[in-house]
C-alpha atoms as a PDB file:
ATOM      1  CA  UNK A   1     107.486  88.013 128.139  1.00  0.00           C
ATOM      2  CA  UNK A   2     107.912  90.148 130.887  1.00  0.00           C
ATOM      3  CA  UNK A   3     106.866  93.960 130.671  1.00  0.00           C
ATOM      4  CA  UNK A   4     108.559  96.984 132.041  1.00  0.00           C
ATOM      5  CA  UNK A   5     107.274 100.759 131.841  1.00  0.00           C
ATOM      6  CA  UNK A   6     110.141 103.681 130.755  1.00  0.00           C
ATOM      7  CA  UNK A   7     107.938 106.427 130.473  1.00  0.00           C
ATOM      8  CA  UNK A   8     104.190 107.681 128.891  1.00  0.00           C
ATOM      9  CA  UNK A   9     102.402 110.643 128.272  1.00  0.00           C
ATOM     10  CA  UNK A  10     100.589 112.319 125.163  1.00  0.00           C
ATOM     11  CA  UNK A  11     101.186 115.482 122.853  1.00  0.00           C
ATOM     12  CA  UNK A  12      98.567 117.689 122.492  1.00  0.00           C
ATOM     13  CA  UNK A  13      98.025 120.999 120.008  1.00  0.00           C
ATOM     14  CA  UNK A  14      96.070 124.343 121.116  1.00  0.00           C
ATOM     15  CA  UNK A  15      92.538 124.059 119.857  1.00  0.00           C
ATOM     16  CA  UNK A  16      92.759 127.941 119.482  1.00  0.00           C
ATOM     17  CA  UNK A  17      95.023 127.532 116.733  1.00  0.00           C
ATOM     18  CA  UNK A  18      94.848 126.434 112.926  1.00  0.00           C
ATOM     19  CA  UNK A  19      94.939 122.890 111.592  1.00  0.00           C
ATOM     20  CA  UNK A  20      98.212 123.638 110.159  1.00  0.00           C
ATOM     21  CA  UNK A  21      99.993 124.975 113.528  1.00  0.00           C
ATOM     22  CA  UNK A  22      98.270 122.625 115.329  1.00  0.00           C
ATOM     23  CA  UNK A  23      99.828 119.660 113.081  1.00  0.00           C
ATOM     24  CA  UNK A  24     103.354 121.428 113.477  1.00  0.00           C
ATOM     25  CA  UNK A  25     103.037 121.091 117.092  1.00  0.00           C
ATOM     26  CA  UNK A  26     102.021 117.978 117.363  1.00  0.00           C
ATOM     27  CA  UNK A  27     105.023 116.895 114.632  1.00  0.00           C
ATOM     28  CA  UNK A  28     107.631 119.079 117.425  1.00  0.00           C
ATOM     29  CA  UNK A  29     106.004 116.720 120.119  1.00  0.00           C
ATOM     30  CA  UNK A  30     106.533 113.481 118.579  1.00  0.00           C
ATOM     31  CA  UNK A  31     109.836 114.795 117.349  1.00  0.00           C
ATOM     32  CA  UNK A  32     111.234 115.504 120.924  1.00  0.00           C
ATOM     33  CA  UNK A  33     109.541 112.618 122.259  1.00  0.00           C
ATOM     34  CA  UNK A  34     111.613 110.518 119.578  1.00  0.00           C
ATOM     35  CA  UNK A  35     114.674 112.735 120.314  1.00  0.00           C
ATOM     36  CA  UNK A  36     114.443 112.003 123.899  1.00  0.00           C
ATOM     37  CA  UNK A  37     113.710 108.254 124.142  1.00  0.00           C
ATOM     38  CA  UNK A  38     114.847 107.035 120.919  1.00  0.00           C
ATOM     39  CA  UNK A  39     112.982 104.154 120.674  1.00  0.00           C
ATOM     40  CA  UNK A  40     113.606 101.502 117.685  1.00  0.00           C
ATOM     41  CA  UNK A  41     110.232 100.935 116.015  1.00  0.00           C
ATOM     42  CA  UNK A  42     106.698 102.623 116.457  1.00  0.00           C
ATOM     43  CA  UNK A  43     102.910 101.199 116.767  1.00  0.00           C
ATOM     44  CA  UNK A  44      99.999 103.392 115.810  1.00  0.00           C
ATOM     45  CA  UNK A  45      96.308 102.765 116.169  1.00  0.00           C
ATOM     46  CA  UNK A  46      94.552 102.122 113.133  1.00  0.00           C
ATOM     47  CA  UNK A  47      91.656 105.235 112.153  1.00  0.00           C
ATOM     48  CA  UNK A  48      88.078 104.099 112.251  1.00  0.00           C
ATOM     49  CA  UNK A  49      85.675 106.387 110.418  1.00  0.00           C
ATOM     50  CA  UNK A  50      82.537 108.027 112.266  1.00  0.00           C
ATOM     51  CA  UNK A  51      79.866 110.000 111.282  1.00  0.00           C
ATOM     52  CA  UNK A  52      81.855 113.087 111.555  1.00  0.00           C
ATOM     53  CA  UNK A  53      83.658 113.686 108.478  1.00  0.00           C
ATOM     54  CA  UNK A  54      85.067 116.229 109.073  1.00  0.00           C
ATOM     55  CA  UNK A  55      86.854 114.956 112.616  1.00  0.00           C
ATOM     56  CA  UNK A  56      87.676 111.812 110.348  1.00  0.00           C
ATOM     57  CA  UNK A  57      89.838 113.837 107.927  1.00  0.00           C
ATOM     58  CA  UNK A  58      91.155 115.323 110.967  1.00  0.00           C
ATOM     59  CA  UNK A  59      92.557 112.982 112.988  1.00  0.00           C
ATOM     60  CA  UNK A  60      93.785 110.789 109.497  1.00  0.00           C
ATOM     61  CA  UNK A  61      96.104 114.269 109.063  1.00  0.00           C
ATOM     62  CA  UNK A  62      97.055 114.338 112.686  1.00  0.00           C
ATOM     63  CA  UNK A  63      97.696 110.196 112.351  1.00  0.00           C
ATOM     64  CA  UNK A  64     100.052 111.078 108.987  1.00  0.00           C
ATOM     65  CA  UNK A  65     101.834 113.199 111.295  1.00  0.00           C
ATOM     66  CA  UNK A  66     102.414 110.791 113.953  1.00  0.00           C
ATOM     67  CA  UNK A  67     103.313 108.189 111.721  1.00  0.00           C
ATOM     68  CA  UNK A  68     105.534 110.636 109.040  1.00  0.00           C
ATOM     69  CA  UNK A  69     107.724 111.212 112.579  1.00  0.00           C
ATOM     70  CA  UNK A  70     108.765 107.746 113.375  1.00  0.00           C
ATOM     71  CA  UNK A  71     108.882 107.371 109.041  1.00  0.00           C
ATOM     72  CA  UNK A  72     111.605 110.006 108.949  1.00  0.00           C
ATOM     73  CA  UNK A  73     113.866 108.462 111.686  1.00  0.00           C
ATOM     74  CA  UNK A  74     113.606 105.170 109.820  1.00  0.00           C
ATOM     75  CA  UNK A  75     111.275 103.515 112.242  1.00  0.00           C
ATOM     76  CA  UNK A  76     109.420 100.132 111.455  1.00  0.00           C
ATOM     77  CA  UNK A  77     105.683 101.580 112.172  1.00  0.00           C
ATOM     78  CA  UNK A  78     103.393  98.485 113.233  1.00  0.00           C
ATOM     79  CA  UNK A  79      99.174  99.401 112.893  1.00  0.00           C
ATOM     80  CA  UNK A  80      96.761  97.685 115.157  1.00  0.00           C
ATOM     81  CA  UNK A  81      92.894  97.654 114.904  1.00  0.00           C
ATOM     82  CA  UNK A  82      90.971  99.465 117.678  1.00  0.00           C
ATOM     83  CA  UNK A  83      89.685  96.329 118.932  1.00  0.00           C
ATOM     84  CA  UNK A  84      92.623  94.311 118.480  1.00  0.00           C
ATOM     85  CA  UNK A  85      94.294  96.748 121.145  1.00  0.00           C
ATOM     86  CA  UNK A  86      91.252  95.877 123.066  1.00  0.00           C
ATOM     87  CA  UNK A  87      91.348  92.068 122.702  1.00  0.00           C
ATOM     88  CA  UNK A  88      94.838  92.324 123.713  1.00  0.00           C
ATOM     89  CA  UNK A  89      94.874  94.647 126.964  1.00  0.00           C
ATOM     90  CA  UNK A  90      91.124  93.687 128.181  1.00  0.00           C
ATOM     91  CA  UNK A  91      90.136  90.065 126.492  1.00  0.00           C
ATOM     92  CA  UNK A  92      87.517  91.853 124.907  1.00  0.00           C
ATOM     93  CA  UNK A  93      87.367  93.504 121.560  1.00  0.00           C
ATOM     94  CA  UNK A  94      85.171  95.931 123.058  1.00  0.00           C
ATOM     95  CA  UNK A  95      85.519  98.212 126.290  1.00  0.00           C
ATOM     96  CA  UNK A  96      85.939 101.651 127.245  1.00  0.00           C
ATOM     97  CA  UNK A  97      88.601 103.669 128.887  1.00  0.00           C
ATOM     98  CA  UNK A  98      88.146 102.758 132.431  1.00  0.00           C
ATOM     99  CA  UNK A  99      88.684  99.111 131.345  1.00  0.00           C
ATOM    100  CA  UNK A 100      92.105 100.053 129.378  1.00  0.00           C
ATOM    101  CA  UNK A 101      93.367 102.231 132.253  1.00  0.00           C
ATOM    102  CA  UNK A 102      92.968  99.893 135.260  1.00  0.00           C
ATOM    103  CA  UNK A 103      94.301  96.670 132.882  1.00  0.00           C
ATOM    104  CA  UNK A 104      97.224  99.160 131.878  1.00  0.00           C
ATOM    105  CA  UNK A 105      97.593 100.208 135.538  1.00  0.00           C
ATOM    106  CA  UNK A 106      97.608  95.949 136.075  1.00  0.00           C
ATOM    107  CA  UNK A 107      99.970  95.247 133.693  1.00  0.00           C
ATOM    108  CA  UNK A 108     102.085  97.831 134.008  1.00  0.00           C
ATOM    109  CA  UNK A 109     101.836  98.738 137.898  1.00  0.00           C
ATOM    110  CA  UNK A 110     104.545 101.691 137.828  1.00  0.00           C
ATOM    111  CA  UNK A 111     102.594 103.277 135.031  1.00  0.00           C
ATOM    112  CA  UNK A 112     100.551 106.177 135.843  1.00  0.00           C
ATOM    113  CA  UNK A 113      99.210 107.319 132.753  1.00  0.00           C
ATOM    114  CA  UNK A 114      97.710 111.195 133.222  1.00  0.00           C
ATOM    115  CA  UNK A 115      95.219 110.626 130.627  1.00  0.00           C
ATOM    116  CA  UNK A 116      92.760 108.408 128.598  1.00  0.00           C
ATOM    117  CA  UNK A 117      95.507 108.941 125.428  1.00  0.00           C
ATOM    118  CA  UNK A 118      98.114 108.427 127.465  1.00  0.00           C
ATOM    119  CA  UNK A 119      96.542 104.667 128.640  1.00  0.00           C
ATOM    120  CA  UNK A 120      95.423 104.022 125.239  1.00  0.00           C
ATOM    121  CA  UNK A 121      99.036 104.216 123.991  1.00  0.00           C
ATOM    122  CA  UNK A 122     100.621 102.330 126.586  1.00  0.00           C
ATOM    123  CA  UNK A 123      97.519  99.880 125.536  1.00  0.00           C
ATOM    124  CA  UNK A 124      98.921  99.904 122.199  1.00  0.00           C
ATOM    125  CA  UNK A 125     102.563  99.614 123.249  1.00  0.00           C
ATOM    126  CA  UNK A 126     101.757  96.484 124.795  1.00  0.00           C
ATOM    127  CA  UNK A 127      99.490  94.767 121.749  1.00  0.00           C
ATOM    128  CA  UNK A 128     102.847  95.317 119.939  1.00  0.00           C
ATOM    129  CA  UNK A 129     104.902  94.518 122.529  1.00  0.00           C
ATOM    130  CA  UNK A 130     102.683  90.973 122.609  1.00  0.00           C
ATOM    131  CA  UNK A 131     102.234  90.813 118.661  1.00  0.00           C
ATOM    132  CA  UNK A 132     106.572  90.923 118.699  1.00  0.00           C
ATOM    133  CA  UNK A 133     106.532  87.974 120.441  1.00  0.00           C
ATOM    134  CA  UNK A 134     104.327  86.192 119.073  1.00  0.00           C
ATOM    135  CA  UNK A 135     105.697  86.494 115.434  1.00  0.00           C
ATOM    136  CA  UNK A 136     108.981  85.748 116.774  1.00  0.00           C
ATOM    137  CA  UNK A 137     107.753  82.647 118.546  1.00  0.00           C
ATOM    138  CA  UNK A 138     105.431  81.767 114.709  1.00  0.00           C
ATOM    139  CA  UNK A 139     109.503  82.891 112.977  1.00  0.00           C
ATOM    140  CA  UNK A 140     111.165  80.333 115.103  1.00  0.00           C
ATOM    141  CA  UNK A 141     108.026  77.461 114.344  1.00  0.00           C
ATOM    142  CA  UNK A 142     108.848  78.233 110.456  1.00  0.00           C
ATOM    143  CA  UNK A 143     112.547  77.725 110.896  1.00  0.00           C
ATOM    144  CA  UNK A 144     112.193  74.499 112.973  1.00  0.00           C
ATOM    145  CA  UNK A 145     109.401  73.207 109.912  1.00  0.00           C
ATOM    146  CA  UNK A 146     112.123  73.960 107.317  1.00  0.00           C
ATOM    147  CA  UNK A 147     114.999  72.342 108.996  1.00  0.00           C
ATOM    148  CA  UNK A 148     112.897  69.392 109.618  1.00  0.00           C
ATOM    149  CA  UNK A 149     112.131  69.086 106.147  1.00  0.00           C
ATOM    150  CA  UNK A 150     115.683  69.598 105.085  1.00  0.00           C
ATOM    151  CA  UNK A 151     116.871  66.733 107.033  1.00  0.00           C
ATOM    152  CA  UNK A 152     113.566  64.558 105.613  1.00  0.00           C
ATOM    153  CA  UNK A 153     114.791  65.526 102.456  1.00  0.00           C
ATOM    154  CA  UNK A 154     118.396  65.184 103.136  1.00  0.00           C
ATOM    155  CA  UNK A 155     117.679  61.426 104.460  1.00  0.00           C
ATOM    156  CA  UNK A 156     115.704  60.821 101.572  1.00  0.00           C
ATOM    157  CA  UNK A 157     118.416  61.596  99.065  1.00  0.00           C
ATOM    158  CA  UNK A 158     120.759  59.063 101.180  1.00  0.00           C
ATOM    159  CA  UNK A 159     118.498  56.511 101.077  1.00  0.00           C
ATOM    160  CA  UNK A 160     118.251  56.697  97.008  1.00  0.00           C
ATOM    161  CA  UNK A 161     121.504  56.863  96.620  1.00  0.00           C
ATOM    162  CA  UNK A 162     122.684  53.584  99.323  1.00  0.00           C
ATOM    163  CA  UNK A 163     122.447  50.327  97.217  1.00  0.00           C
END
């Protein structure tokens, strides 16, 4: 499978401003970003929970939002595991952002992604991009198996039936 970049970037809200008006503006970004590119399916990064409750319940509002977006333009929406985005971009199911930038920069050499969220969701962009493949290439192993027993059974049948 070969990879190409289109574009990357991230939406952010104004930290001066409520939780509600800063989920609105982060639902206008997503919306224009959808409006603009109009991709055909999503992939979001599963939450993990820390210490901080309070962030938690945060960013699991602002993570409704961003998948609510893609939701409403009817959107398949695939969810991958923190370190499964790892394992896929760096080997490694653990790394930090230097890692995910420079093997983002590597496997995507026109990419020039301004920031750590902006790398992180090209990093997830290409964990789906790899996970597509692979369950069409596990889709096409399941059709071969069936044929193949089809024909088994299909030969079987003859061979009862011939005197």
């Amino acid at each position: 499978m070969k990879l190409g970049f289109i574009a990357c970037g991230s939406v952010s809200s104004d930290a001066a401003e409520s939780l509600g008006v800063r989920l609105r503006q982060i639902f206008d970004g997503l919306s224009g970003v959808l409006a603009e590119m109009a991709p055909v399916e999503a992939a979001i990064e599963q939450t993990f929970v820390n210490r901080d409750g309070a962030a938690t319940l945060k960013l699991g509002q602002a993570r409704g939002i961003a998948m609510l977006v893609p939701a409403m333009a009817g959107l398949a929406i695939a969810e991958y595991a923190p370190n499964a985005v790892k394992k896929t971009v760096i080997g490694a199911g653990h790394g930090d952002k230097d890692q995910i930038r420079a093997m983002v920069k590597y496997l995507l050499p026109k990419a020039d992604p301004g920031s750590a969220d902006a790398a992180d969701a090209l990093a997830i962009a290409i964990t789906h991009a790899h996970s597509r493949s692979w369950s069409k290439l596990e889709a096409a192993v399941a059709r071969a198996d069936l044929q193949v027993k089809n024909l088994q059974a299909k030969r079987s049948r003859a061979q009862r039936t011939t005197p």
